[in-house]
N, C-alpha and C. Protein backbone atom coordinates (compact mmCIF):
# COMPACT_ATOMS: atom_id res chain seq x y z
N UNK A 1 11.25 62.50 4.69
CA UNK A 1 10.89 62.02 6.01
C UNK A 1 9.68 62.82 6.49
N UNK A 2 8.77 62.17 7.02
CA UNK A 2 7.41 62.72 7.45
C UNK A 2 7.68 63.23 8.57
N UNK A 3 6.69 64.32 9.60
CA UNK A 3 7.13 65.00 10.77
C UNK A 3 6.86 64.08 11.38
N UNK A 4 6.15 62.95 11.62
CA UNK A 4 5.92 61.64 12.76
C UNK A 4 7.10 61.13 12.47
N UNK A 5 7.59 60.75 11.28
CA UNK A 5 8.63 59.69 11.37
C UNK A 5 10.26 60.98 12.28
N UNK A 6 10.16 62.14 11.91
CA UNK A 6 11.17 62.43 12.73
C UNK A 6 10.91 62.88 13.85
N UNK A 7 9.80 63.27 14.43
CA UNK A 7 9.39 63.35 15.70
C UNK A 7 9.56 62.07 16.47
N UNK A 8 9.57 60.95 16.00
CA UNK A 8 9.52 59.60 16.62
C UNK A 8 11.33 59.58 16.15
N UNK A 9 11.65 59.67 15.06
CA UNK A 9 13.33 59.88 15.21
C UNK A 9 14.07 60.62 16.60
N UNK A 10 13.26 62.16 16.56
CA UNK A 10 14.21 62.74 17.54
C UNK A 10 14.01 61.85 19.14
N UNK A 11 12.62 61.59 19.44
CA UNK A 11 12.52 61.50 20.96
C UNK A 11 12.87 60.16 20.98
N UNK A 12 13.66 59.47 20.17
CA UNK A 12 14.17 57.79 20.61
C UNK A 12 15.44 58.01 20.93
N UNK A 13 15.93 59.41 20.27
CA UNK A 13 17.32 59.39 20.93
C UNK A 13 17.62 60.80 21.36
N UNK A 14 17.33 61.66 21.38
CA UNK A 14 17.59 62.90 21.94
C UNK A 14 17.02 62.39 23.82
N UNK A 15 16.14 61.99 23.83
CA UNK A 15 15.40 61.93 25.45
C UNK A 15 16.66 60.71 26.27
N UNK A 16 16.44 59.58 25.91
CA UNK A 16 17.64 58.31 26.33
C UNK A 16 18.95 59.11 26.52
N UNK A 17 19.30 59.84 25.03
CA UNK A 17 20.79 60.37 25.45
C UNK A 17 20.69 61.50 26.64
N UNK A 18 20.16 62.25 26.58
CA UNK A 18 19.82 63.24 27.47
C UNK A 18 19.75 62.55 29.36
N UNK A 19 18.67 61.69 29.45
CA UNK A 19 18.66 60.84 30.45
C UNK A 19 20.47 60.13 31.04
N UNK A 20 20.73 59.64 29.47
CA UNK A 20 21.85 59.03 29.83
C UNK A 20 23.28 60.36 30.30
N UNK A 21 23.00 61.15 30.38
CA UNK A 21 24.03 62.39 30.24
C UNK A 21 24.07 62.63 31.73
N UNK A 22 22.65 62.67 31.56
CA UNK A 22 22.54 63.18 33.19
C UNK A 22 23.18 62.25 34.03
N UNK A 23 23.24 60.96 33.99
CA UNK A 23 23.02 60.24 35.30
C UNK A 23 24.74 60.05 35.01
N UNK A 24 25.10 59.86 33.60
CA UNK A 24 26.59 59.81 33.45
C UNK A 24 27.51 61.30 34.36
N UNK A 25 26.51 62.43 34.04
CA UNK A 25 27.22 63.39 34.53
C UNK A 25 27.43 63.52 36.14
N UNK A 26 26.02 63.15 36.66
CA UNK A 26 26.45 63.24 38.06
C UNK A 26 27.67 61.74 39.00
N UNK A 27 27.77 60.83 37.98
CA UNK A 27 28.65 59.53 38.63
C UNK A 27 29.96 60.07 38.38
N UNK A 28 30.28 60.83 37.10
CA UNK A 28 31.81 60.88 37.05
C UNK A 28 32.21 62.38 38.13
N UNK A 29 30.83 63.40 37.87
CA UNK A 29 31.31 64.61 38.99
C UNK A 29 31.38 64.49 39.86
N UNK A 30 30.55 63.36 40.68
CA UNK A 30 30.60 63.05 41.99
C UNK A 30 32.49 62.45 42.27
N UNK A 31 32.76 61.87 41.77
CA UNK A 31 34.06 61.38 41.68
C UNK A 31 35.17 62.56 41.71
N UNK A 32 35.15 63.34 40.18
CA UNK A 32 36.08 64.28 39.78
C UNK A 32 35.53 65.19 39.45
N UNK A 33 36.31 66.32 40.50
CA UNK A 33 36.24 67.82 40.04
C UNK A 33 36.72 68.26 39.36
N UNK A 34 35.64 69.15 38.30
CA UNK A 34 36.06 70.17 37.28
C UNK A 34 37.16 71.04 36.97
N UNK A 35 37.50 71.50 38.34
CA UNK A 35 38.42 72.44 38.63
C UNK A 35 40.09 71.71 38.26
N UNK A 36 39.85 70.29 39.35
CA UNK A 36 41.13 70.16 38.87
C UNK A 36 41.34 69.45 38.14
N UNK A 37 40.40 68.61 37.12
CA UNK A 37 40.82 68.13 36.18
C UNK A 37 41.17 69.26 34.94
N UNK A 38 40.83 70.45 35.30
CA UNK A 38 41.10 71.44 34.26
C UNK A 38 42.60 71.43 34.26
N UNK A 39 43.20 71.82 35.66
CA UNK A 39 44.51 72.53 36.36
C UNK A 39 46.14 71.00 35.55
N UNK A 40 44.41 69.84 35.42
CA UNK A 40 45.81 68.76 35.54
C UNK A 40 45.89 68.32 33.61
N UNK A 41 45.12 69.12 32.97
CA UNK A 41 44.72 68.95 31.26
C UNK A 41 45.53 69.85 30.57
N UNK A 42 44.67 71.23 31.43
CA UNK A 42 44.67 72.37 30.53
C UNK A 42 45.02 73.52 31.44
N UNK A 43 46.34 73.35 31.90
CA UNK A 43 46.62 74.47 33.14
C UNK A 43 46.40 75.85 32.25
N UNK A 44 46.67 76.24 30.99
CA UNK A 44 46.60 77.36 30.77
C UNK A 44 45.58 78.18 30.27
N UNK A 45 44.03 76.99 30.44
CA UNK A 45 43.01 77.89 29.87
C UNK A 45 42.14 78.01 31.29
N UNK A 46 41.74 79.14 31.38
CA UNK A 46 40.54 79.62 32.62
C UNK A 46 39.49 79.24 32.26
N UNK A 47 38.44 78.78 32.94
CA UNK A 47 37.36 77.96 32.92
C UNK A 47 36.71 77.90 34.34
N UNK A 48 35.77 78.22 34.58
CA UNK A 48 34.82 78.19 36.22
C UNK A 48 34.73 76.76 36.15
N UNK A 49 34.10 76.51 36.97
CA UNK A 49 33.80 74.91 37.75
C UNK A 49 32.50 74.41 36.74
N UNK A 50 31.78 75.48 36.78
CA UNK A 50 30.17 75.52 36.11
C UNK A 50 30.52 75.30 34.53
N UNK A 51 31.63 75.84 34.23
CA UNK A 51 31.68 75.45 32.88
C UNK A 51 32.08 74.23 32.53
N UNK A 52 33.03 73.52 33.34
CA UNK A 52 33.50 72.32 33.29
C UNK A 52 32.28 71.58 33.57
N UNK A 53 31.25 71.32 34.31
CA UNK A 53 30.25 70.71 34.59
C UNK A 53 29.71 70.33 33.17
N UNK A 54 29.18 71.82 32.48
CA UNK A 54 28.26 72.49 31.31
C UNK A 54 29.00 71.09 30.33
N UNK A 55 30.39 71.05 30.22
CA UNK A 55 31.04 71.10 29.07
C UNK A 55 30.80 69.69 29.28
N UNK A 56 31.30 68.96 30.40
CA UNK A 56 31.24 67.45 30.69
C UNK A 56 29.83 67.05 30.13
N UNK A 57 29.13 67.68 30.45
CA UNK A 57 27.33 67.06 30.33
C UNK A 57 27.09 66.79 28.85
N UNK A 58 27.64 68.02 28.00
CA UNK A 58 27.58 68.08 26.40
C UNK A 58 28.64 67.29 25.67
N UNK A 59 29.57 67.04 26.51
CA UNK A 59 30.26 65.95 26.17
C UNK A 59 29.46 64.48 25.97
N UNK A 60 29.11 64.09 27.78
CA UNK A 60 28.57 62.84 27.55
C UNK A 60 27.13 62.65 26.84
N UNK A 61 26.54 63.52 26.67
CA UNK A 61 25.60 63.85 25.81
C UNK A 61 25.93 63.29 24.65
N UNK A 62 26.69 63.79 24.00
CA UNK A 62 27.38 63.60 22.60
C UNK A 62 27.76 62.18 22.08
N UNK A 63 28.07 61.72 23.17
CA UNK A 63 28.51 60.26 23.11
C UNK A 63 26.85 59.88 23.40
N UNK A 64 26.30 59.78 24.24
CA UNK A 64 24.78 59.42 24.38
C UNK A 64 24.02 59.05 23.14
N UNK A 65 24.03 60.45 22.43
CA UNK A 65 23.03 60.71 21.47
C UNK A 65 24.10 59.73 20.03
N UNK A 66 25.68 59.77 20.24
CA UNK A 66 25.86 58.73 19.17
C UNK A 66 24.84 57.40 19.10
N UNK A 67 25.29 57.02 20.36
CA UNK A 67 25.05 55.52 20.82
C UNK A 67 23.34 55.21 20.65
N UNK A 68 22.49 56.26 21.16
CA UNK A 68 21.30 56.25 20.55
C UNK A 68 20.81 56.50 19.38
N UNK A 69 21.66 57.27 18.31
CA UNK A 69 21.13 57.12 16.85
C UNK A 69 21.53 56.51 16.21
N UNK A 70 22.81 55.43 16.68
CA UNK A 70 23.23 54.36 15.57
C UNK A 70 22.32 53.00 16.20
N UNK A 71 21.80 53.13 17.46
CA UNK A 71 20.47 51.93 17.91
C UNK A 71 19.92 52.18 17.08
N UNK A 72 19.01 53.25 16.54
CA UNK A 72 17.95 53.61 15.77
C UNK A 72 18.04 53.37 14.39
N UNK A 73 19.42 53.24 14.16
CA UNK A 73 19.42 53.19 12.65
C UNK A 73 19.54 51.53 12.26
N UNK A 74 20.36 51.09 13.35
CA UNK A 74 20.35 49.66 13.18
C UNK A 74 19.13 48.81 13.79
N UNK A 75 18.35 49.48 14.16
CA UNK A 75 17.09 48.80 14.50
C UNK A 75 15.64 48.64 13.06
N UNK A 76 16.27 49.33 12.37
CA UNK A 76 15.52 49.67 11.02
C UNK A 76 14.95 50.99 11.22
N UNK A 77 14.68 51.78 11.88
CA UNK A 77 14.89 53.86 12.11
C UNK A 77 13.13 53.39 12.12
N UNK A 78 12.72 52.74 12.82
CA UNK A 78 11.10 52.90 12.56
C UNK A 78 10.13 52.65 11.22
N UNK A 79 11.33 51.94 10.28
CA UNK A 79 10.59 51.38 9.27
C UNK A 79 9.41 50.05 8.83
N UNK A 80 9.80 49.53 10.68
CA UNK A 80 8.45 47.93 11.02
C UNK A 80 7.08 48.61 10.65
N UNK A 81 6.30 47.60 10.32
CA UNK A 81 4.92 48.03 9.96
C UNK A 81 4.49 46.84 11.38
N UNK A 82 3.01 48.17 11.85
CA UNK A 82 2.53 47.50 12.91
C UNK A 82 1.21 47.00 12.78
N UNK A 83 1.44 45.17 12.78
CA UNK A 83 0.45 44.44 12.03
C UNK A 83 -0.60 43.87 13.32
């Protein structure tokens, strides 16, 4: 793989998922707090608020960046020639 072809790999889906993280992260935090969705999961592990935020974001991230590199792959990954 050439550095254009993965430079044009990473920013089709690292940037979208990223975008998409964010806006996912602030709709579900605005809703539900960190704190007590911890208290009502995982009463026995300690965790700040900030981490639950951190963790949610890299979560939906994760799912993001799936959903954007299986677009990419099923789109042909940038293999069109531009005629």
């Amino acid at each position: 793989m050439t550095k254009e072809r993965l430079l044009q790999c990473l920013g089709s889906t690292l940037w979208p998922s990223f975008l998409a993280a964010a806006v996912a992260s602030v709709v579900f935090f605005a809703a539900i707090d960190p704190e007590t969705l911890r208290v009502q999961t995982f009463p026995g592990l300690e965790l700040s608020r900030m981490a639950g935020y951190t963790i949610g974001f890299f979560m939906f991230w994760a799912v993001g960046l799936f959903a954007s590199g299986l677009t990419y792959v099923l789109s042909g990954g940038g293999n069109r020639r531009h005629e």
